[in-house]
Protein backbone atom coordinates (compact mmCIF):
# COMPACT_ATOMS: atom_id res chain seq x y z
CA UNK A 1 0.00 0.00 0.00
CA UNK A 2 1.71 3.50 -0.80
CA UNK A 3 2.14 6.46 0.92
CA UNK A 4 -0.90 8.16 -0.34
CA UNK A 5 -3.23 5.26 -0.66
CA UNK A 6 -2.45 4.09 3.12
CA UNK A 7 -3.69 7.59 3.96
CA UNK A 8 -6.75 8.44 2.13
CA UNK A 9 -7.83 5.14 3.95
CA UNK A 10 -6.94 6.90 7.24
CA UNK A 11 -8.34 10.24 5.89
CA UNK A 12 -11.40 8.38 5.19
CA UNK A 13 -11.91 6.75 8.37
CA UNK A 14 -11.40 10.17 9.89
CA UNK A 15 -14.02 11.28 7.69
CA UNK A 16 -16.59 8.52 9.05
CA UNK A 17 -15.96 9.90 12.70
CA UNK A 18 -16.47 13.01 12.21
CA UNK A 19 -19.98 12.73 10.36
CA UNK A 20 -20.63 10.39 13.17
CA UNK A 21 -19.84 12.94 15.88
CA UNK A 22 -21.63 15.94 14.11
CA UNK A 23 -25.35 15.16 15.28
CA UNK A 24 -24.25 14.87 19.04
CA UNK A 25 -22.43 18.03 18.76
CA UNK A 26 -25.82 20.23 18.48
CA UNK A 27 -26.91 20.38 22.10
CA UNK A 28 -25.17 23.43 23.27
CA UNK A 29 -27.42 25.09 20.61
CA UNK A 30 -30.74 24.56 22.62
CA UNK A 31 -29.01 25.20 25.61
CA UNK A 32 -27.94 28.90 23.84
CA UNK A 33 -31.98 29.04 23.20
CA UNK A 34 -33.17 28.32 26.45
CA UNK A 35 -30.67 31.22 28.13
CA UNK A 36 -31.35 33.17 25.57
CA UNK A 37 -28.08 33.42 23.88
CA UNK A 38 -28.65 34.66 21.04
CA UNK A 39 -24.96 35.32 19.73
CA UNK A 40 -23.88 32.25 20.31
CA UNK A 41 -25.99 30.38 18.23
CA UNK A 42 -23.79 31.01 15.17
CA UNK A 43 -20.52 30.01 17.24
CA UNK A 44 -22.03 27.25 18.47
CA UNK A 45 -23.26 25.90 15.19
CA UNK A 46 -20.17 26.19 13.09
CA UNK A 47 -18.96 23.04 15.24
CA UNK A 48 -21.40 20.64 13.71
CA UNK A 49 -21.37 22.39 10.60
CA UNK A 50 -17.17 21.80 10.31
CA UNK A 51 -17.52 18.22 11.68
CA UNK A 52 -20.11 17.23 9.14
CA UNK A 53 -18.26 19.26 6.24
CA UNK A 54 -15.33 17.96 6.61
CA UNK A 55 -16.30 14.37 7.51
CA UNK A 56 -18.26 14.70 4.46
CA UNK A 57 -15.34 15.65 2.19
CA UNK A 58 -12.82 13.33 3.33
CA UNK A 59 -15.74 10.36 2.64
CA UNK A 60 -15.03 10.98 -0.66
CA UNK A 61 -11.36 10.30 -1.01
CA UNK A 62 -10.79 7.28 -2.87
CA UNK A 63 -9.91 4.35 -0.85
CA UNK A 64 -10.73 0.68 -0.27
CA UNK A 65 -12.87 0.12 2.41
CA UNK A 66 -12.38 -4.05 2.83
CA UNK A 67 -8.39 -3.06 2.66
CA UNK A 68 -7.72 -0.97 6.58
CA UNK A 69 -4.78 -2.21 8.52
CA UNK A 70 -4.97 -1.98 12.20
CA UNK A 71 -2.33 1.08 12.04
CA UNK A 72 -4.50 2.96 9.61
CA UNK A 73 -7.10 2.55 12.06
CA UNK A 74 -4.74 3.49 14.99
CA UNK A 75 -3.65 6.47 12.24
CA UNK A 76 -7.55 7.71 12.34
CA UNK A 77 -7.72 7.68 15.88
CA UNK A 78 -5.04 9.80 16.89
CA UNK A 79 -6.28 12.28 13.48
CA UNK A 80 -9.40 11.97 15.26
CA UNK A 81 -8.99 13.89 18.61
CA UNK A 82 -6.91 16.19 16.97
CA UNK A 83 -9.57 17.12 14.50
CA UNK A 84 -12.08 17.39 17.25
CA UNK A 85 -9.98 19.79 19.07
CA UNK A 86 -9.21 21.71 16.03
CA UNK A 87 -13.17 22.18 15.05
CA UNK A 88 -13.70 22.73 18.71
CA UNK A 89 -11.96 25.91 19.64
CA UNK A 90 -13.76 27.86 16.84
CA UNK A 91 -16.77 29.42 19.95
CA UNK A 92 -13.76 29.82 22.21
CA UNK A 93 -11.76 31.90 19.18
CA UNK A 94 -15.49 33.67 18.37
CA UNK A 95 -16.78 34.68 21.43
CA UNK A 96 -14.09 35.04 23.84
CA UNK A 97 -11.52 36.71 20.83
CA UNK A 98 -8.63 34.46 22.82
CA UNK A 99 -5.63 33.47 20.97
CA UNK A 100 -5.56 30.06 18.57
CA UNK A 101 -3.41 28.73 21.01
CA UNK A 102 -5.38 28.88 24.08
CA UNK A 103 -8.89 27.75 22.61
CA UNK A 104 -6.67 24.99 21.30
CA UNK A 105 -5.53 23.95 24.40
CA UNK A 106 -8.91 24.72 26.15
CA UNK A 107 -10.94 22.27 23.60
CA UNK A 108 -8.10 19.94 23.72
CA UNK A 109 -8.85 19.85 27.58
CA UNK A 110 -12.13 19.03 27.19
CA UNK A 111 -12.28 15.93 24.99
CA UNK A 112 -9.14 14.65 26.31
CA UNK A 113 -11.22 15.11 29.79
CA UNK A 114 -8.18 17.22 31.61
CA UNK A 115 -9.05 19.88 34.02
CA UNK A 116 -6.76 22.54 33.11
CA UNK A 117 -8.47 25.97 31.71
CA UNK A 118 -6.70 28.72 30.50
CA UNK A 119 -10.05 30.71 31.01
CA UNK A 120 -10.12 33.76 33.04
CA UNK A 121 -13.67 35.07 34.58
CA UNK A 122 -15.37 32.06 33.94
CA UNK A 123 -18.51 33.76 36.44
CA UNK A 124 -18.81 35.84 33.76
CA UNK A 125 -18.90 33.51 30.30
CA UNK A 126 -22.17 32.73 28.50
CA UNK A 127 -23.91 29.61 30.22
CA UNK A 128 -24.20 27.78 26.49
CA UNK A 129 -20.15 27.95 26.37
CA UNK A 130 -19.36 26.62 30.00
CA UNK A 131 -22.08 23.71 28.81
CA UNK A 132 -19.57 23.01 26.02
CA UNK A 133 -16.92 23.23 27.66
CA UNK A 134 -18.39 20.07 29.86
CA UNK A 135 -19.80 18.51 27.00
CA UNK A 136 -16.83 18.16 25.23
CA UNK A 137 -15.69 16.20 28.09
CA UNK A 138 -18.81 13.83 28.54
CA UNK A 139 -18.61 13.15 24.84
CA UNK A 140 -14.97 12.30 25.20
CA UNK A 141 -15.30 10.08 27.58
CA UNK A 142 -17.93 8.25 26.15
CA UNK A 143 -15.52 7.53 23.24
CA UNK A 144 -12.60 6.64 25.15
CA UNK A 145 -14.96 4.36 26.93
CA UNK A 146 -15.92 2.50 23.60
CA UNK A 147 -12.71 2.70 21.72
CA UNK A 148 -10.98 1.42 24.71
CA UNK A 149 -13.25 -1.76 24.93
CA UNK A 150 -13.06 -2.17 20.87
CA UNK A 151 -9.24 -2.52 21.31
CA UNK A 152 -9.47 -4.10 24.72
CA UNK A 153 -11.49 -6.96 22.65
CA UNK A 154 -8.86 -7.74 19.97
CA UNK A 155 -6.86 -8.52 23.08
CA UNK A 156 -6.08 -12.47 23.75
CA UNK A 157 -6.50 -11.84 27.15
CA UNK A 158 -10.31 -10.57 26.74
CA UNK A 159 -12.96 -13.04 28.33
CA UNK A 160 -15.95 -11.10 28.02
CA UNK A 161 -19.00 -12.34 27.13
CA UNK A 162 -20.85 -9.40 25.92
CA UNK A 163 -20.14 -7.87 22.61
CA UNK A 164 -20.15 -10.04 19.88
CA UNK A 165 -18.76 -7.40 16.87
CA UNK A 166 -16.10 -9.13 14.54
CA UNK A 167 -12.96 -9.08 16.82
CA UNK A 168 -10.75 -9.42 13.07
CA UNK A 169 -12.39 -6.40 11.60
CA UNK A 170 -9.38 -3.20 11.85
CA UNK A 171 -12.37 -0.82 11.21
CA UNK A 172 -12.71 1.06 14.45
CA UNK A 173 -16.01 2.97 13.88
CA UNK A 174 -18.11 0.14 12.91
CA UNK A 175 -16.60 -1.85 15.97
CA UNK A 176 -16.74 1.38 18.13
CA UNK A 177 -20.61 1.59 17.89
CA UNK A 178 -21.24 -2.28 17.76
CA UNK A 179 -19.33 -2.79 21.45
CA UNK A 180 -20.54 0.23 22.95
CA UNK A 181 -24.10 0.38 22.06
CA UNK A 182 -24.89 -1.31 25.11
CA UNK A 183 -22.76 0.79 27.15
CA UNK A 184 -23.92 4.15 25.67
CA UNK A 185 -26.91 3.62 27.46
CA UNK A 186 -25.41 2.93 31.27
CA UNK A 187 -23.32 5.95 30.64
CA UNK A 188 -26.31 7.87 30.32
CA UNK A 189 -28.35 6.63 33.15
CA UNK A 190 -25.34 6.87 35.50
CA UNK A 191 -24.74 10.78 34.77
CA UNK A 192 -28.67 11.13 35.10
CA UNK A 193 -27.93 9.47 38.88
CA UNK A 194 -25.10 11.50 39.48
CA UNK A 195 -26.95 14.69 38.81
CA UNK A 196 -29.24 13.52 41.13
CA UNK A 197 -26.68 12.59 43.97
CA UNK A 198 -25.58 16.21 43.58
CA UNK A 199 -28.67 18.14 43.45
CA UNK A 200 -29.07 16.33 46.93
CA UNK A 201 -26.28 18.51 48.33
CA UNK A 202 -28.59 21.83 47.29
CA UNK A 203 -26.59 22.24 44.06
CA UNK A 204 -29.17 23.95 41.78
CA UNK A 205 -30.10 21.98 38.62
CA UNK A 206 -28.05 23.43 36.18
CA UNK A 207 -24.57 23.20 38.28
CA UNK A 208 -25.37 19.89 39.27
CA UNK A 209 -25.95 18.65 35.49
CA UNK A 210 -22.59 20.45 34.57
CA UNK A 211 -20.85 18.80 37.54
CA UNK A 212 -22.28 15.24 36.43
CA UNK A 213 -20.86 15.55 32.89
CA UNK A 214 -17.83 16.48 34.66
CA UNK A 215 -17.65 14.26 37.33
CA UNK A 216 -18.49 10.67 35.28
CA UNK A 217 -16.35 11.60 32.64
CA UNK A 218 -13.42 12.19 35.06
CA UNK A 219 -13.07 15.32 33.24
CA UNK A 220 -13.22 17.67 36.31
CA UNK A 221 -14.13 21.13 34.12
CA UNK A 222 -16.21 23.47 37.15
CA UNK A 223 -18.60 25.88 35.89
CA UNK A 224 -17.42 28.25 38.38
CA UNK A 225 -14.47 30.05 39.14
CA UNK A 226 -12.55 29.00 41.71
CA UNK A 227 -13.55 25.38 40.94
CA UNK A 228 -15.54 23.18 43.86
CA UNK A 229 -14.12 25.67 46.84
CA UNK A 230 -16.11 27.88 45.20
CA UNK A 231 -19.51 25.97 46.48
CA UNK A 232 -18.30 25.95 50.34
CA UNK A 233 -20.15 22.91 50.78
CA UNK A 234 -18.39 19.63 51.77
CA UNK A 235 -21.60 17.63 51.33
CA UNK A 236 -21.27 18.38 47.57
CA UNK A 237 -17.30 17.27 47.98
CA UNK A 238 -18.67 13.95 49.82
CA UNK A 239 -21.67 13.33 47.24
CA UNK A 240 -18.67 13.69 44.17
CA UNK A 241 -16.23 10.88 45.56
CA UNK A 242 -19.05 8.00 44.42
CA UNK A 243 -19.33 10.40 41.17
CA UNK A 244 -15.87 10.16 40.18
CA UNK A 245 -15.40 6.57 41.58
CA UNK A 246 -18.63 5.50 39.03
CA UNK A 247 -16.70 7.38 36.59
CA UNK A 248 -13.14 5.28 36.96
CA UNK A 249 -14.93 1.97 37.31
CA UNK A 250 -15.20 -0.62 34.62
CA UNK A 251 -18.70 0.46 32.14
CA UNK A 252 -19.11 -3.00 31.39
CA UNK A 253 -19.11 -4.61 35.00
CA UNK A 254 -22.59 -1.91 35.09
CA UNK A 255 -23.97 -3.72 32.49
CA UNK A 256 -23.50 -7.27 33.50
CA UNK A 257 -24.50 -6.54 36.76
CA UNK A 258 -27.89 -5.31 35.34
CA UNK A 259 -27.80 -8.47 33.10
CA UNK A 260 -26.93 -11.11 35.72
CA UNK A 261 -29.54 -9.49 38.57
CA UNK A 262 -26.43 -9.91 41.33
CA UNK A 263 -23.30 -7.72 42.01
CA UNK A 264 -19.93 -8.48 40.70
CA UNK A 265 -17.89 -5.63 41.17
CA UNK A 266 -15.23 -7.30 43.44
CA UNK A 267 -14.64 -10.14 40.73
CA UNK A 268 -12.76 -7.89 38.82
CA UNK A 269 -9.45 -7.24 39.99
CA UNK A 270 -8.89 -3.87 38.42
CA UNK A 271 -11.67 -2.93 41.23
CA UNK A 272 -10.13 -4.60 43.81
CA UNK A 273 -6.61 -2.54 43.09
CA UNK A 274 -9.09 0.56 42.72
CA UNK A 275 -10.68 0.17 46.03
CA UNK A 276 -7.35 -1.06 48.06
CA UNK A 277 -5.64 2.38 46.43
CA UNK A 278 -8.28 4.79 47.29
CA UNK A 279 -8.33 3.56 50.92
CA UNK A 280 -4.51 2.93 51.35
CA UNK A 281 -4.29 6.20 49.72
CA UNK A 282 -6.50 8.55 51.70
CA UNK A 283 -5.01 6.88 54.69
CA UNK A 284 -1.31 8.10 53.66
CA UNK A 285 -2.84 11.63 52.42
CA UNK A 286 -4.61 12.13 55.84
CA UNK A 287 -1.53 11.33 57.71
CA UNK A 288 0.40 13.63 55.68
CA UNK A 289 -1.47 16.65 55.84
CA UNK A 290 -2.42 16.19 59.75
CA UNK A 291 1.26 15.32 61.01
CA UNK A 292 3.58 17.13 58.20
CA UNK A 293 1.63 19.75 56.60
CA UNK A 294 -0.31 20.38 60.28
CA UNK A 295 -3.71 20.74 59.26
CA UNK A 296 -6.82 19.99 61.45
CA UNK A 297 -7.65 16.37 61.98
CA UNK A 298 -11.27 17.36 60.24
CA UNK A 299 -9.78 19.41 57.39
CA UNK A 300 -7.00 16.41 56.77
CA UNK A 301 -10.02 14.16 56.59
CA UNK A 302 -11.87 16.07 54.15
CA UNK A 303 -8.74 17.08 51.46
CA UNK A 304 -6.92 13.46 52.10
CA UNK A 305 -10.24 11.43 51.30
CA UNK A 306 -11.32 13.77 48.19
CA UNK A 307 -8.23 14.55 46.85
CA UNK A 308 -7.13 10.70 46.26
CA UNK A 309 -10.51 9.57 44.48
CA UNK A 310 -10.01 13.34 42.75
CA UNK A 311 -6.07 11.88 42.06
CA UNK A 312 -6.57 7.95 41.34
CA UNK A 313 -9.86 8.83 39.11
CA UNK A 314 -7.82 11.40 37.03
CA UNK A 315 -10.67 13.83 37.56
CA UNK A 316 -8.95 17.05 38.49
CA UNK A 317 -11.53 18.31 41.08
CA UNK A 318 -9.76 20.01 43.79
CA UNK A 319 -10.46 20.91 47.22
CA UNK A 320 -6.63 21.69 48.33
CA UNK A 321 -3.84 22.80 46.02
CA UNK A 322 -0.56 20.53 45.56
CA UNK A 323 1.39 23.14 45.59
CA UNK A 324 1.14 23.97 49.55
CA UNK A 325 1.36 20.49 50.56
CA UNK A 326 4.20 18.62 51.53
CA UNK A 327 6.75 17.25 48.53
CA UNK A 328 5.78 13.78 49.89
CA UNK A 329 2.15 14.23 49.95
CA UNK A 330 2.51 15.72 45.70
CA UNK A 331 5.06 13.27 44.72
CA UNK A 332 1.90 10.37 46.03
CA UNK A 333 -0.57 12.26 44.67
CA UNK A 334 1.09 12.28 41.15
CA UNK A 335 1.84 8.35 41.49
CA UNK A 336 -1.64 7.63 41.96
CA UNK A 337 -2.47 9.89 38.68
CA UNK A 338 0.07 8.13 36.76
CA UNK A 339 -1.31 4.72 37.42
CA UNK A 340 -5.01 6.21 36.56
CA UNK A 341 -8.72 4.40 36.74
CA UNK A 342 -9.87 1.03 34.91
CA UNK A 343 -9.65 0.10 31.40
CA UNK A 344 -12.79 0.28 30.11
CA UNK A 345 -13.58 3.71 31.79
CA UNK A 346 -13.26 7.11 31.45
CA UNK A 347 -10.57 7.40 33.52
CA UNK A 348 -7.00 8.19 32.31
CA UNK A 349 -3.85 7.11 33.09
CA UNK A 350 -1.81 4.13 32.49
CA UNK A 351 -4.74 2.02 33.48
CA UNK A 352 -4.80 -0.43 36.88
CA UNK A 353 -4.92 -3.26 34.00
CA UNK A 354 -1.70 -2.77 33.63
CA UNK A 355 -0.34 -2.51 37.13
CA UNK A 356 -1.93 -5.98 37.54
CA UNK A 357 -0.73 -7.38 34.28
CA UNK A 358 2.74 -6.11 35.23
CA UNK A 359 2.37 -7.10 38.78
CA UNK A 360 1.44 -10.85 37.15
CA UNK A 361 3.83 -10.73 34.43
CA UNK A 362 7.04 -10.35 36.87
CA UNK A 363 5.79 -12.83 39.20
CA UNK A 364 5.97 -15.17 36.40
CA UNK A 365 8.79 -14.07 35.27
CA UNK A 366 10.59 -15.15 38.84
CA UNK A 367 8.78 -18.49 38.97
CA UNK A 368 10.26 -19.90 35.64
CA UNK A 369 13.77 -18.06 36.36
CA UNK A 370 13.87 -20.80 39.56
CA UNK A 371 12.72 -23.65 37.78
CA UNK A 372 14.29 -25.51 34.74
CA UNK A 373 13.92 -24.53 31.21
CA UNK A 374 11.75 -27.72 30.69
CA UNK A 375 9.29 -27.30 32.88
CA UNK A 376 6.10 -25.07 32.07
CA UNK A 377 5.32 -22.35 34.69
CA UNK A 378 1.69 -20.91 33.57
CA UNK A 379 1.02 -17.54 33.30
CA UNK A 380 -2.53 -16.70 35.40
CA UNK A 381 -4.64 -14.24 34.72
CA UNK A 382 -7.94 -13.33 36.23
CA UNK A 383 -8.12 -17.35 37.47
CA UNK A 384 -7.61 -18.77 33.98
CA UNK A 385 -4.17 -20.03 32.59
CA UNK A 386 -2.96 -17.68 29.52
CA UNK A 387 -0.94 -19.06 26.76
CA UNK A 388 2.72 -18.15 26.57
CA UNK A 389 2.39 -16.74 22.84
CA UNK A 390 -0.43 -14.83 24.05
CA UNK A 391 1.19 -13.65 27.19
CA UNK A 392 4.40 -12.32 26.30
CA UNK A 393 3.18 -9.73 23.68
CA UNK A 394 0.33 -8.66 26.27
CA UNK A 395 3.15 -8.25 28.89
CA UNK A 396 5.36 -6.25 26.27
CA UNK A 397 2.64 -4.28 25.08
CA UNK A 398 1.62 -3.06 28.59
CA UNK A 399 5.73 -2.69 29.92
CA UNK A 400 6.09 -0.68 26.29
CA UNK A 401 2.92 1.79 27.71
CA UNK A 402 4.09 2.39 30.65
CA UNK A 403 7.85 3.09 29.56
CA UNK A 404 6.87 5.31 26.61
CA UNK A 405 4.87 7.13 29.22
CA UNK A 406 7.83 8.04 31.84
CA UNK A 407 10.19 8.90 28.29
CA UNK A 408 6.92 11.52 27.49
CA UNK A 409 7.16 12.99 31.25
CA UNK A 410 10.97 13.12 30.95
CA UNK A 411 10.97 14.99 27.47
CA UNK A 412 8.25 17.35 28.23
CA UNK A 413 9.67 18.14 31.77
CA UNK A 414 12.71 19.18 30.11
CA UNK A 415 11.11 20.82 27.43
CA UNK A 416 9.39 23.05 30.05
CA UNK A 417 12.12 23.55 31.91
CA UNK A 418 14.66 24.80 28.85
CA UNK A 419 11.95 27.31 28.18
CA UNK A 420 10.59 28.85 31.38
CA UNK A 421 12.29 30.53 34.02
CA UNK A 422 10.19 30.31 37.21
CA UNK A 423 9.26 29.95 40.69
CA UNK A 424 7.78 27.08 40.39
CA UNK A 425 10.13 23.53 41.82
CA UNK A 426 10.69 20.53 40.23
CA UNK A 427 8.28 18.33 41.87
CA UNK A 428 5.51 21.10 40.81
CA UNK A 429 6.39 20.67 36.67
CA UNK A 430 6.77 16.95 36.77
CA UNK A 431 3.13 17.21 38.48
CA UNK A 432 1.63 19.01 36.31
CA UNK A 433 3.22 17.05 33.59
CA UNK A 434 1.89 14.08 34.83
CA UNK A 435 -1.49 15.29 35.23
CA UNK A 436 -1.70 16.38 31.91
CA UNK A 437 -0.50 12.83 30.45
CA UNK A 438 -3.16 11.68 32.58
CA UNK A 439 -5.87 13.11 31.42
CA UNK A 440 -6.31 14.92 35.32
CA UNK A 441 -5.66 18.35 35.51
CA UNK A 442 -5.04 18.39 39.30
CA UNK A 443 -2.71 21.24 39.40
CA UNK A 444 -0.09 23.02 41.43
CA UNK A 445 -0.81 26.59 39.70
CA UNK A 446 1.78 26.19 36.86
CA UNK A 447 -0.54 26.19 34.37
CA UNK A 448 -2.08 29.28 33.86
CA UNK A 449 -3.08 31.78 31.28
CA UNK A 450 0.39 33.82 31.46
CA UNK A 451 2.89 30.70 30.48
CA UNK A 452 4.80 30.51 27.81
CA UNK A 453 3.65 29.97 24.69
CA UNK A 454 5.98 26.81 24.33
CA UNK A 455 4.84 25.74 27.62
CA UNK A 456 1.01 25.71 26.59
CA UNK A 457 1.90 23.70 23.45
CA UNK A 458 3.80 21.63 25.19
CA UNK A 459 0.90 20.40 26.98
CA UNK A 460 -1.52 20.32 24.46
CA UNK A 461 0.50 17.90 22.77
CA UNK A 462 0.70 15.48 26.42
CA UNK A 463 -2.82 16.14 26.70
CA UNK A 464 -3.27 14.16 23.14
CA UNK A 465 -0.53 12.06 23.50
CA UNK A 466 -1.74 10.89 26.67
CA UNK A 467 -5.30 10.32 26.33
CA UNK A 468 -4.56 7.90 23.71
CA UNK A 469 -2.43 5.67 25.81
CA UNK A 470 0.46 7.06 23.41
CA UNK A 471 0.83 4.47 20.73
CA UNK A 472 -1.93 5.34 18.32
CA UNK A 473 0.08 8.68 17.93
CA UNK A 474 3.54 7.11 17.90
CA UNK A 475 1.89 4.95 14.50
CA UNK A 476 0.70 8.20 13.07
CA UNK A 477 4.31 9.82 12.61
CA UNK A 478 5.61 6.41 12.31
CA UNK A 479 2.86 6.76 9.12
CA UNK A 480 4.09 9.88 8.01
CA UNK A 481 7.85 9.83 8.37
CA UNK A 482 7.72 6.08 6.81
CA UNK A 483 4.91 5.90 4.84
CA UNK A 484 3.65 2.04 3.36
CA UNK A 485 4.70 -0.37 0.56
């Protein structure tokens, strides 16, 4: 396949996704009717407009449609968020008359589900655009949901019993919408509950519908300034733990606990590692605060408790700042953001599948470094015996993840650092760093509307890079530096 017929077949899948996404991106326009905002209907409509158009257009490059490698597919992806960024920013650019740059970053923020803003006086923005701000983040993680569980299923370690789509097909739209039909719909109904959870703690309606897109995406985007402080209510910051925990939780263990009538969280071991880090967590965060940072037993309670769902869900909601606690207390906080939520949520991260598969993987590889080459040690995972050609690749593929992940942090740390002079330590970049890899957006206070231009680019680029789990965007340049036979 050459060069330019390998990518009007990623062109064209591109194309597919983005007529796909168009229809879903009209809701901020009723929402611009009902507050009676009037000039930002046009804003607000271009999006569809440019995601059908162009969809539309690149439909009809010439391509064969039987003929898609997986890498094309993994090509389309990473085009994918990029594009919806790109076609995103144009209200941002309209309305607030902000730099390309910074509506860039703040649409790449919202579908890669990151809770940095580059936004000042949000108080004052229209309603309609701090809606699509957390839109943009609901509808994001709704698609990392299903493209996660697409790619999750072409996986030899997959046992579920769920979706039957064609796990050979390299088309990731058509398998996109056949595994996550079913999930689509528990999505819904959970952000419908959340709302519900949080109008409990007096939030009115329309906050609490904003903070539920927010909160189950594990996007963390506040519709306020001055983020969840803002609401003085630690109810609210006690009703949004189970939010963001729903959020960072396996979708399909939702549905097959509907389907099977009986609950089976705890028979999935990514929950289990959830769970144990969110309590051994908070424990270590509590201690911190009350006997090194010296804050009130009460107080150390309340920040330790949210701030590790807020850190281990990748959602970015924040009821203490980093920056002011001990280095300790950030360096933990930023571990438990690396290792991120579940696969097959909206969490980011480099996924608590991983830590156990890695966990597994160098157990095994100490049992059959004691033993003798003849003898068969088998590699167990989730109580069933794995095949050693399945195994090793799975085991590479995750160790390759998680190493290509620290190399991003290292480059863009020093990339930072070559560039900007400032006050700010160490520890404080590499957080922020890894928050924006991440997909969290729990931040110190480096990133902010006055940093270098390099700087904001800088994390853009994490922000995409990360939410992908890296390799889809590796294959794209690999694509374009290479090209195809």
């Amino acid at each position: 396949m050459g060069r330019i017929r390998y990518f009007s077949t990623v062109l064209g899948e591109l194309g597919e996704m983005l007529v796909f996404i168009s229809p879903l991106t009209l809701l901020p326009l009723p929402v611009a009717l009902i507050f009676r905002e009037w000039e930002m209907l046009v804003p607000l409509a271009l999006v569809p407009a440019a995601f059908f158009c162009s969809g539309f257009l690149l439909n009809y490059l010439p391509r064969k449609k039987e003929d898609v490698r997986f890498s094309a597919a993994l090509c389309s992806v990473a085009l994918v968020w990029l594009a919806f960024a790109l076609i995103s920013c144009i209200p941002f650019m309209l309305v607030l008359d902000i730099s390309f740059t910074d509506a860039l970053f703040e649409s790449m923020a919202g579908w890669t589900g990151t809770a940095f803003s580059l936004l000042r006086g949000l108080d004052s923005l229209p309603e309609s655009l701090l809606f699509w701000r957390t839109y943009m983040q609901w509808v994001g993680g709704l698609a990392v949901i299903s493209l996660s569980l697409t790619l999750a299923f072409r996986s030899g370690l997959d046992t579920s019993p769920l979706f039957r789509a064609e796990r050979r097909a390299e088309r990731i739209l058509p398998s996109v919408i056949a595994n996550g039909k079913e999930i689509w719909a528990v999505y819904i109904l959970l952000t419908v509950v959340s709302a519900g959870l949080i109008m409990v703690a007096r939030v009115p309606l329309w906050d609490a519908l904003n903070l539920a897109l927010s909160g189950i995406s594990t996007g963390g985007f506040i519709p306020r300034a001055g983020g969840i402080l803002s609401y003085q209510n630690p109810f609210l910051e006690a009703v949004l733990i189970p939010v963001m925990i729903f959020g960072s939780t396996p979708f399909t263990l939702y549905y097959m606990t509907y389907r099977s009538r009986k609950v089976s969280f705890f028979s999935e071991e990514q929950v289990r590692l959830l769970f144990i880090f969110l309590i051994f967590g908070a424990l270590i965060v509590i201690a911190d605060l009350f006997f090194l940072a010296g804050l009130p037993i009460g107080e150390s309670f309340r920040q330790g408790i949210f701030m590790t769902t807020s850190a281990i869900s990748t959602t970015g909601f924040q009821n203490g700042n980093p920056h002011l606690y001990p280095a300790v207390t950030a360096v933990f906080l930023m571990m438990l953001i690396f290792i991120g939520g579940s696969s097959g949520s909206a969490a980011g991260g480099i996924r608590l599948s991983r830590i156990a598969l890695g966990y597994r993987g160098i157990i095994w590889w100490f049992r059959r470094a004691f033993v003798r080459s003849r003898v068969l040690v088998p590699f167990k995972y989730e109580g069933r015996n794995i095949p050693v050609e399945v195994a090793e690749p799975e085991l590479s593929k995750s160790m390759l993840v998680i190493i290509l992940s620290v190399i991003t942090v290292f480059i863009a740390t020093m990339v930072v650092l070559q560039v900007h002079i400032t006050s700010f330590g160490l520890t404080d970049i590499v957080f922020e760093v890894v928050s924006a890899l991440s997909s969290s957006g729990m931040s110190t206070g480096y990133v902010n509307p006055s940093m270098p231009l390099l700087s904001k680019w800088v994390f853009i680029v994490v922000m995409w890079v990360g939410r992908l789990e890296i390799m889809p965007v590796i294959v794209l340049f690999m694509g374009l530096v290479r090209g195809r036979d």
